[in-house]
C-alpha atoms as a PDB file:
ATOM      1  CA  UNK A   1      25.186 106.980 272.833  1.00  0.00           C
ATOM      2  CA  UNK A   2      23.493 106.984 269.505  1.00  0.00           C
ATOM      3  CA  UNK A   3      24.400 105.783 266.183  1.00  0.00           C
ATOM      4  CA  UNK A   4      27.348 107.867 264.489  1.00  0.00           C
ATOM      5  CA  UNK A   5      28.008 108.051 260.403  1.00  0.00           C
ATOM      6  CA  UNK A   6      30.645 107.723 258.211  1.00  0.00           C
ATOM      7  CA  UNK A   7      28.867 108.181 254.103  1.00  0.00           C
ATOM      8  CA  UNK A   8      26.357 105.109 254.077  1.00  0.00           C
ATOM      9  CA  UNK A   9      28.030 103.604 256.938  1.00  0.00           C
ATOM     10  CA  UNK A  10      25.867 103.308 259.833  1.00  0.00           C
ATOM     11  CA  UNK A  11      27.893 102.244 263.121  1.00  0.00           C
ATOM     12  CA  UNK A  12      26.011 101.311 266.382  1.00  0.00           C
ATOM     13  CA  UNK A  13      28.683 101.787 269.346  1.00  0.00           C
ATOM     14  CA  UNK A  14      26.980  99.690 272.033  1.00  0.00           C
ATOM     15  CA  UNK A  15      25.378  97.132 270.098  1.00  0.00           C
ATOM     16  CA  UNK A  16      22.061  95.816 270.418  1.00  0.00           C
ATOM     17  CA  UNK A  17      18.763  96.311 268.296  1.00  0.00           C
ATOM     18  CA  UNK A  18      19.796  99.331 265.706  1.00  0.00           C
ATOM     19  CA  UNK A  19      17.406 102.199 265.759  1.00  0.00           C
ATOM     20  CA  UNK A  20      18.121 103.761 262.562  1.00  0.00           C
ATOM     21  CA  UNK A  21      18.035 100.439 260.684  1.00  0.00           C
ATOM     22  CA  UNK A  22      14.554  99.635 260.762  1.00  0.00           C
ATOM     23  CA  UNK A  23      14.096 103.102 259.511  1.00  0.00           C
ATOM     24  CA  UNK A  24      16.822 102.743 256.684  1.00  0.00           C
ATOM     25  CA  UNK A  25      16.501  99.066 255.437  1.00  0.00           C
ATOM     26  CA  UNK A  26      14.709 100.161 251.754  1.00  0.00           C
ATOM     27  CA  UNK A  27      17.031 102.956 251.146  1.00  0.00           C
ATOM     28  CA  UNK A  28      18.512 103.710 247.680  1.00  0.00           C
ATOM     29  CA  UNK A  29      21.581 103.169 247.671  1.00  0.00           C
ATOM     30  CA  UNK A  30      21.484 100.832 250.657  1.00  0.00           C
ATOM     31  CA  UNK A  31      22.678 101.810 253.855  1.00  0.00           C
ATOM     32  CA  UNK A  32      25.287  99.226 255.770  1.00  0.00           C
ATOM     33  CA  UNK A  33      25.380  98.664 259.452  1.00  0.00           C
ATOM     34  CA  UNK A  34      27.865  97.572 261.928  1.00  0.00           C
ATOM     35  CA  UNK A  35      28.115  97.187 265.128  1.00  0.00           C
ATOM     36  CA  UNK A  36      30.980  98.067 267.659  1.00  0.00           C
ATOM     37  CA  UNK A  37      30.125  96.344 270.950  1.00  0.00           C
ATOM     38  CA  UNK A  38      31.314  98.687 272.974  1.00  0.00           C
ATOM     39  CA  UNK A  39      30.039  97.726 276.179  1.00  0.00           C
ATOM     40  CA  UNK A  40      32.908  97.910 279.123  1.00  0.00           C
ATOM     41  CA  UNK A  41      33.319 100.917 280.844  1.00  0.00           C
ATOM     42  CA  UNK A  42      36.116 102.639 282.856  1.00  0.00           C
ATOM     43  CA  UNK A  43      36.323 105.825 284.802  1.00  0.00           C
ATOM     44  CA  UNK A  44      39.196 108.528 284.206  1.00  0.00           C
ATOM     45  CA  UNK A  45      38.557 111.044 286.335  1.00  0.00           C
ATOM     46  CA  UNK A  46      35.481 112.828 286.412  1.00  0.00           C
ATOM     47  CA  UNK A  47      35.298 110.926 282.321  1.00  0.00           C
ATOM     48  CA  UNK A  48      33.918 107.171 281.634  1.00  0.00           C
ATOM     49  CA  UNK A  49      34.958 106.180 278.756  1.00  0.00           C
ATOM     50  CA  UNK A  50      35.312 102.476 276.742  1.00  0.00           C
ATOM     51  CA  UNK A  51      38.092 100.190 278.396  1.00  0.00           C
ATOM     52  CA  UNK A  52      41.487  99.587 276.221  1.00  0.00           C
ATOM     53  CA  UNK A  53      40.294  96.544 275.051  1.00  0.00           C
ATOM     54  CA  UNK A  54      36.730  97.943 273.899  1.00  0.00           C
ATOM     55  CA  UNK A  55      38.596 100.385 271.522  1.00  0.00           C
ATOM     56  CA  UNK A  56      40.879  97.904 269.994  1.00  0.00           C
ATOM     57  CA  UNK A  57      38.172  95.510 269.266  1.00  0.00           C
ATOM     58  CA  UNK A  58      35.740  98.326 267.685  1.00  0.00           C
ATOM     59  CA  UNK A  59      39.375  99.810 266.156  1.00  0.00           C
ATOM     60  CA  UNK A  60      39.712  95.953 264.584  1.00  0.00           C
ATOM     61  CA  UNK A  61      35.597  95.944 263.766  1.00  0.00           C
ATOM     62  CA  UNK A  62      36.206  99.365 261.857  1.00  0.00           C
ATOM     63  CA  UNK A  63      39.233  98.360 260.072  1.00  0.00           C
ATOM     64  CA  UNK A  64      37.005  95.170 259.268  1.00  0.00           C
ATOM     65  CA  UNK A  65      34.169  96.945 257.503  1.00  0.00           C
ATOM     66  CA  UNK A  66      35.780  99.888 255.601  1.00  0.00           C
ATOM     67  CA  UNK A  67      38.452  97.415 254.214  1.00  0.00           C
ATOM     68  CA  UNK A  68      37.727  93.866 253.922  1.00  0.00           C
ATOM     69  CA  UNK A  69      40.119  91.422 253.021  1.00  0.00           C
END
């Protein structure tokens, strides 16, 4: 799973070292990163997708970053 976009919003799903970071850090306008976490795992079917509690943590993270309190 790589990194995914939204404008100069950088999110890393899984968490861990950010590739795109190191290659974005001087940019102009800056680039922001966050990271998601999403690390648990369940199988639907033939699907695996994040657990329940995965999305509503990176759901909460998101809400987090694009409007803080």
């Amino acid at each position: 799973m790589g990194d995914a976009w939204v404008e100069r919003l950088i999110l890393n799903p899984r968490g861990g070292p950010q590739r795109s970071e190191g290659l974005l850090v001087h940019a102009m306008p800056p680039f922001f990163f966050a990271d998601l976490g999403i690390t648990e795992f369940t199988h639907v079917g033939a699907a695996v997708l994040p657990s329940r509690a995965q999305l509503d943590r990176a759901a909460r993270r998101l809400r987090e970053v694009l409007h803080p309190a």
